[in-house]
Protein backbone atom coordinates (compact mmCIF):
# COMPACT_ATOMS: atom_id res chain seq x y z
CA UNK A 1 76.64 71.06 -172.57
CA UNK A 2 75.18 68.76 -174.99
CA UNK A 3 78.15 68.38 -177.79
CA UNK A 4 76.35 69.68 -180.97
CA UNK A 5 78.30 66.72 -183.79
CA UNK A 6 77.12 63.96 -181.17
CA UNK A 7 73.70 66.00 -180.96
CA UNK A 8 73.16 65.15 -184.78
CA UNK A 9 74.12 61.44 -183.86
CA UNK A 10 71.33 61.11 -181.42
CA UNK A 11 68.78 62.47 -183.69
CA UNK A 12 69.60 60.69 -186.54
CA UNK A 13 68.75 57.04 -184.12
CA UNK A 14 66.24 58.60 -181.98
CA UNK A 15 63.14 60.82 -181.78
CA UNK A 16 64.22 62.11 -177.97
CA UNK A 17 66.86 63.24 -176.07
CA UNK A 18 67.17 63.86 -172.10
CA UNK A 19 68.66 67.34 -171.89
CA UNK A 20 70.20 66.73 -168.66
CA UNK A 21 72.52 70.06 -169.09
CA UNK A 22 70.32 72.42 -168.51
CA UNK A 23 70.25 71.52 -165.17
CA UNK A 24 73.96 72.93 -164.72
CA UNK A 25 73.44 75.82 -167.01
CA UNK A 26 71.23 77.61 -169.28
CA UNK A 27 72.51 76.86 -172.86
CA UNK A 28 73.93 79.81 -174.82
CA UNK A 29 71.24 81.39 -177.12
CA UNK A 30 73.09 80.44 -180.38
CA UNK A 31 73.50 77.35 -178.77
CA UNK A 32 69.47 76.30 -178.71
CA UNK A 33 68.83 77.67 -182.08
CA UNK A 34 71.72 75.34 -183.64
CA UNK A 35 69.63 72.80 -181.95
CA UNK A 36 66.86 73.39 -183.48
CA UNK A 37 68.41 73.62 -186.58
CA UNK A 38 69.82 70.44 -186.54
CA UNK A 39 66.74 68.29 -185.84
CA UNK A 40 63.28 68.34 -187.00
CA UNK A 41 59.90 68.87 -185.82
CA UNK A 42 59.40 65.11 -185.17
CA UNK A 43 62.33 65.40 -182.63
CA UNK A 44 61.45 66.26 -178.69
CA UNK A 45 63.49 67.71 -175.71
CA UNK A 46 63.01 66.44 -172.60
CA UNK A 47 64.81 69.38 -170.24
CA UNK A 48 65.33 69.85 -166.49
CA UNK A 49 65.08 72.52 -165.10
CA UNK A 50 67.70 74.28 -163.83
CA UNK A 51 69.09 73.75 -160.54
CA UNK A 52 69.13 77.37 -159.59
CA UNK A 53 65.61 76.61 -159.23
CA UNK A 54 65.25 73.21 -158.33
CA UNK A 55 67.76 73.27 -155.77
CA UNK A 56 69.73 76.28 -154.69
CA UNK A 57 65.78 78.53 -154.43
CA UNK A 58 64.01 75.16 -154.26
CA UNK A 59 61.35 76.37 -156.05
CA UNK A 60 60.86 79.87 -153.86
CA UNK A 61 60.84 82.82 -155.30
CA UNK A 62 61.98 82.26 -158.39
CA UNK A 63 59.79 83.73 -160.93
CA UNK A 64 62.46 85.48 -162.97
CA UNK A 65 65.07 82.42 -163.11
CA UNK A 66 61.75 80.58 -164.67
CA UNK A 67 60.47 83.43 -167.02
CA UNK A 68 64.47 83.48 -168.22
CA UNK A 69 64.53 79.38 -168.82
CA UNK A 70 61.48 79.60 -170.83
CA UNK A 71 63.00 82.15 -172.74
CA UNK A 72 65.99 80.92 -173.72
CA UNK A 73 64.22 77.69 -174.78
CA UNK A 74 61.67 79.81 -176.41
CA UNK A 75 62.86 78.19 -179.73
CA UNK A 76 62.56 74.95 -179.21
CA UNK A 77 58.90 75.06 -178.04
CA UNK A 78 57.08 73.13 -180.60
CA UNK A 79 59.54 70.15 -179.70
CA UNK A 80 59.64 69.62 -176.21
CA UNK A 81 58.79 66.56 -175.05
CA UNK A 82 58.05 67.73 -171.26
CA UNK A 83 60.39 69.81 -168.78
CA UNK A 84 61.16 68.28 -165.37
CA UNK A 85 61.93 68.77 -162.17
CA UNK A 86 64.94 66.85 -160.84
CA UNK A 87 64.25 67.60 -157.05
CA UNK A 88 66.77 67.18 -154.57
CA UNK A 89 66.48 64.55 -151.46
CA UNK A 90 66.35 67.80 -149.23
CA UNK A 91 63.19 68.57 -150.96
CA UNK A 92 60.44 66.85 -148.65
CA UNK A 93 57.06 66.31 -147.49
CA UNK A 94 57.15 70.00 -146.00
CA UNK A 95 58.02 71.71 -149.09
CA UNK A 96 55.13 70.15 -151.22
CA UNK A 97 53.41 73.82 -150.93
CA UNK A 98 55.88 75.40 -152.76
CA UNK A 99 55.95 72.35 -155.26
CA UNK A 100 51.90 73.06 -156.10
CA UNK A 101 52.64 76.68 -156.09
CA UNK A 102 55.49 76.40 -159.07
CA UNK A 103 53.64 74.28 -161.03
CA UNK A 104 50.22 75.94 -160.65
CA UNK A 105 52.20 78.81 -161.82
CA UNK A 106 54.05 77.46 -165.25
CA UNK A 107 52.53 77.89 -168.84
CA UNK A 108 50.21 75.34 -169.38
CA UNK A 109 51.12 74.23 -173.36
CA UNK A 110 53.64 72.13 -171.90
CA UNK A 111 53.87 68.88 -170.46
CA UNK A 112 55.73 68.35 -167.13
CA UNK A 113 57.13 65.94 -165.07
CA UNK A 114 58.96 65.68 -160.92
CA UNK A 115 61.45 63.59 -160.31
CA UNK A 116 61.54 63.14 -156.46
CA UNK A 117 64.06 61.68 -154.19
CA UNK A 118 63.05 62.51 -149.99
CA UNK A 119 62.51 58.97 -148.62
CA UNK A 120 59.36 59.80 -147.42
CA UNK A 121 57.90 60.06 -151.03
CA UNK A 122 58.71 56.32 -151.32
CA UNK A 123 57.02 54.88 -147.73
CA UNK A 124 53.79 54.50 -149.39
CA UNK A 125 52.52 56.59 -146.39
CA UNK A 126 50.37 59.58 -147.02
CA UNK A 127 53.32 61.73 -147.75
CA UNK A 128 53.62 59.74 -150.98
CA UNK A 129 49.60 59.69 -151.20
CA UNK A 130 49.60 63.30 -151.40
CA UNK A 131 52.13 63.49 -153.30
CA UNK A 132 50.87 60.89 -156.27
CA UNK A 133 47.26 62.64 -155.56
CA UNK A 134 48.76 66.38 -156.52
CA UNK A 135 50.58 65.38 -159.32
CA UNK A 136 47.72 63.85 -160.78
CA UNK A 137 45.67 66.57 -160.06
CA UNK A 138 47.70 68.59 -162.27
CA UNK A 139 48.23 66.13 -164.86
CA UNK A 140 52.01 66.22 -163.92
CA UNK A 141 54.09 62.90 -164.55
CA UNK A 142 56.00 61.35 -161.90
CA UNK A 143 59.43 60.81 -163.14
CA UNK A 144 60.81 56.95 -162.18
CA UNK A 145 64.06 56.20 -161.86
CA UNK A 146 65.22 52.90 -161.59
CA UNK A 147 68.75 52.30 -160.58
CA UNK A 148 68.80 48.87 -159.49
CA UNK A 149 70.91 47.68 -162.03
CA UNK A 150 74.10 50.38 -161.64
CA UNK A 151 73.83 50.15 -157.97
CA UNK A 152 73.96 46.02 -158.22
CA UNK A 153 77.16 46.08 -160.51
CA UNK A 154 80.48 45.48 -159.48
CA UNK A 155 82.68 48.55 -158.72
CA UNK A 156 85.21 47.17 -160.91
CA UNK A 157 85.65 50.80 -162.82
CA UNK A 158 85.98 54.53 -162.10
CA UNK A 159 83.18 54.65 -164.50
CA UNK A 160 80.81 52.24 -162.59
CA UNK A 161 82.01 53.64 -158.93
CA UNK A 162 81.47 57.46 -160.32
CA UNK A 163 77.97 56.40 -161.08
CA UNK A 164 77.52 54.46 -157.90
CA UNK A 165 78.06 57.34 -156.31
CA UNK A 166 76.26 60.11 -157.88
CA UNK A 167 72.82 57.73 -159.01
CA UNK A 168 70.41 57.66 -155.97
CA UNK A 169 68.99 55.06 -154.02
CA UNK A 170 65.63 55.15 -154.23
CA UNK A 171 62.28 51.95 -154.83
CA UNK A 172 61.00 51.81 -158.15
CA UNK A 173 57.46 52.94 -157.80
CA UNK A 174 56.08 52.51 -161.23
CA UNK A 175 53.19 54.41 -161.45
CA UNK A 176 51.69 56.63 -163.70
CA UNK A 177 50.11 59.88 -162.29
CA UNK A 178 50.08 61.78 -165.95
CA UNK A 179 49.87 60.86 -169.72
CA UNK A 180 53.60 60.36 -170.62
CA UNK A 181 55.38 58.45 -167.63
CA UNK A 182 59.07 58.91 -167.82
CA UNK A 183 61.60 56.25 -166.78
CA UNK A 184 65.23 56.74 -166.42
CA UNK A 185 66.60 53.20 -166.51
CA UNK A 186 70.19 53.70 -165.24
CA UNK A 187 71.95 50.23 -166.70
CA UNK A 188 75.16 48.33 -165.26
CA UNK A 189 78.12 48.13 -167.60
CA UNK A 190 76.68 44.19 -167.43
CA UNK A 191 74.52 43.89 -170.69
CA UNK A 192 72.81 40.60 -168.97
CA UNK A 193 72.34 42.14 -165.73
CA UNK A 194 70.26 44.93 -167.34
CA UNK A 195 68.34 42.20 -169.16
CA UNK A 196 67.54 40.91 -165.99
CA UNK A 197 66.37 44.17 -163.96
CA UNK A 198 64.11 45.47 -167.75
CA UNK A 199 62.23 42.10 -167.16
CA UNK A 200 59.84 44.21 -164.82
CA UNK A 201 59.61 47.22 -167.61
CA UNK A 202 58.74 44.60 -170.24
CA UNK A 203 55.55 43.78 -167.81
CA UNK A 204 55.00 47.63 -167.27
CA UNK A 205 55.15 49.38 -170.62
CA UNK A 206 53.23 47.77 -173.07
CA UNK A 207 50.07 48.14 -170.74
CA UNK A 208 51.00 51.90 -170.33
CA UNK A 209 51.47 52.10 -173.76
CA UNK A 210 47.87 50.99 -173.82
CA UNK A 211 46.78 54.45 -172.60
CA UNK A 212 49.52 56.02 -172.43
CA UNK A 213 53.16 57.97 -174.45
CA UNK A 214 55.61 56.74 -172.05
CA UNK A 215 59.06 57.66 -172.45
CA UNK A 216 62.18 55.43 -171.18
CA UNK A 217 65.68 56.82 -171.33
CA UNK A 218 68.32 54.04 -170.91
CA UNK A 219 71.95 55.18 -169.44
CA UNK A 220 74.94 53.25 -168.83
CA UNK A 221 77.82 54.40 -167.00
CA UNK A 222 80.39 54.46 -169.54
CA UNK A 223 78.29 56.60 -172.20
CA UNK A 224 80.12 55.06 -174.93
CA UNK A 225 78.08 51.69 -174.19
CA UNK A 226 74.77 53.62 -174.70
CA UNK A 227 74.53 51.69 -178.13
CA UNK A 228 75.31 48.49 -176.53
CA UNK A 229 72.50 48.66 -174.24
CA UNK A 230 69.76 49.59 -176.96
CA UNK A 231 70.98 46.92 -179.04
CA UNK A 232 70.25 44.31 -175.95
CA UNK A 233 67.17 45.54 -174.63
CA UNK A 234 64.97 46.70 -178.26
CA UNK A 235 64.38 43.14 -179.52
CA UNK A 236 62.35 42.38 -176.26
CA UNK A 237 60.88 45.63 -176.17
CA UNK A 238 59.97 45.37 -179.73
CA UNK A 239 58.61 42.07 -179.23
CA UNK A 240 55.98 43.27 -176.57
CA UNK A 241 55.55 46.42 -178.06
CA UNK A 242 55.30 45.99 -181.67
CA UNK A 243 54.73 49.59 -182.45
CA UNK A 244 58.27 50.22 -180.92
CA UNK A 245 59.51 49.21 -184.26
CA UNK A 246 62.84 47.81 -185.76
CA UNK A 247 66.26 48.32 -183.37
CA UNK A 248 67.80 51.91 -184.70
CA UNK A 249 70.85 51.16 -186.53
CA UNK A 250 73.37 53.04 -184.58
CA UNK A 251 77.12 52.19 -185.32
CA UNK A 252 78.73 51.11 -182.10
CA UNK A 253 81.39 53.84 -182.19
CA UNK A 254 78.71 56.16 -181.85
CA UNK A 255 77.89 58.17 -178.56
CA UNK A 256 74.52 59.39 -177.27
CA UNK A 257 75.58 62.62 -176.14
């Protein structure tokens, strides 16, 4: 679960958050209406969904494991960013069906995103064609994850090797099938190695922000060096887009999550 105290830290810096618990368990009631209490209607949730869905029914039959998500997050409607699907590499070409059926089926006030991981969704071939082509049919974002720079770092701690291990593999296909691409830029514990690897995203965003409300989480494998990160990567991104504005002053003791 998302630790409340460190909850208030985030939105004090931010105006997002990646609400990656949900996708182990549904929060508490009590639990979503603290936070929503403890940020404001500028603030936005971007939540998986859970992987009772995603992966153990993978996507089948389902209804009332959706209907019960939506409910418990009921609160925090006005402020969610988009939900996602974090699908697992299991989830292929063959099960795009059930894929259009779920999200055919979901409320339509929201914004969503997929987050795919099959290999054949990244050959370029026509499973990825049909894939890009539904999504934007449905005005669905595809969700890019870029982990170039954690899988490039030196194992040299349990916190880098943990990462290493649990981060797919996957190409970067930056591409924008919806109106607010998501990128999950999983960093190194090397500040100038993820300088090097954002090079590309400082190319990419500012002409999506042209059209566009991207959103870019940053992660490092030791969470404690999520400030560290920000604090190397805004001044660029600031630079090319100056809308970004100034670096948030987060103290360096402080913790994302």
């Amino acid at each position: 679960m998302i630790e409340i105290s460190k909850l208030i830290k985030h939105a004090r810096h931010f105006n997002c958050v990646e609400g990656n618990t949900t996708l182990y368990a549904l929060p508490k009631a009590e639990i979503v209406e603290r936070w929503k209490a403890q940020t404001t209607d500028a603030f936005r949730f971007c939540f998986k969904f859970p992987a009772t869905i995603s992966h153990q029914a993978a996507l089948r039959h389902c209804d009332e494991l959706t209907q019960e998500f939506f409910s418990r997050m009921a609160p925090l409607a006005g402020r969610i960013g988009q939900y996602w699907l974090q699908l697992p590499a299991a989830f292929g070409p063959r099960d795009m069906p059930a894929l259009w059926a779920f999200l055919d089926a979901l409320p339509k006030e929201f914004t969503y995103g997929v987050e795919v991981r099959h290999q054949e969704f990244f050959a370029k071939g026509e499973a990825e064609q049909a894939l890009n082509r539904g999504l934007h049919q449905r005005g669905v974002n595809r969700v890019i994850l870029d982990s170039r720079p954690v899988h490039s770092a030196k194992p040299h701690s349990e916190a880098v090797r943990d990462a290493q291990r649990k981060k797919p593999i996957v190409p970067v296909h930056a591409l924008v099938t919806a109106k607010n691409p998501l990128v999950r830029f999983i960093g190194s514990d090397e500040m100038e190695q993820n300088v090097s690897f954002f090079q590309d995203w400082l190319k990419k965003l500012p002409g999506w922000e042209q059209t566009t409300t991207p959103y870019l989480f940053l992660h490092t494998p030791d969470i404690a060096q999520a400030p560290e990160i920000v604090h190397t990567l805004w001044p660029a991104l600031q630079r090319v887009i100056p809308s970004l504005g100034p670096e948030p002053a987060i103290p360096q003791q402080n913790t994302l999550f």
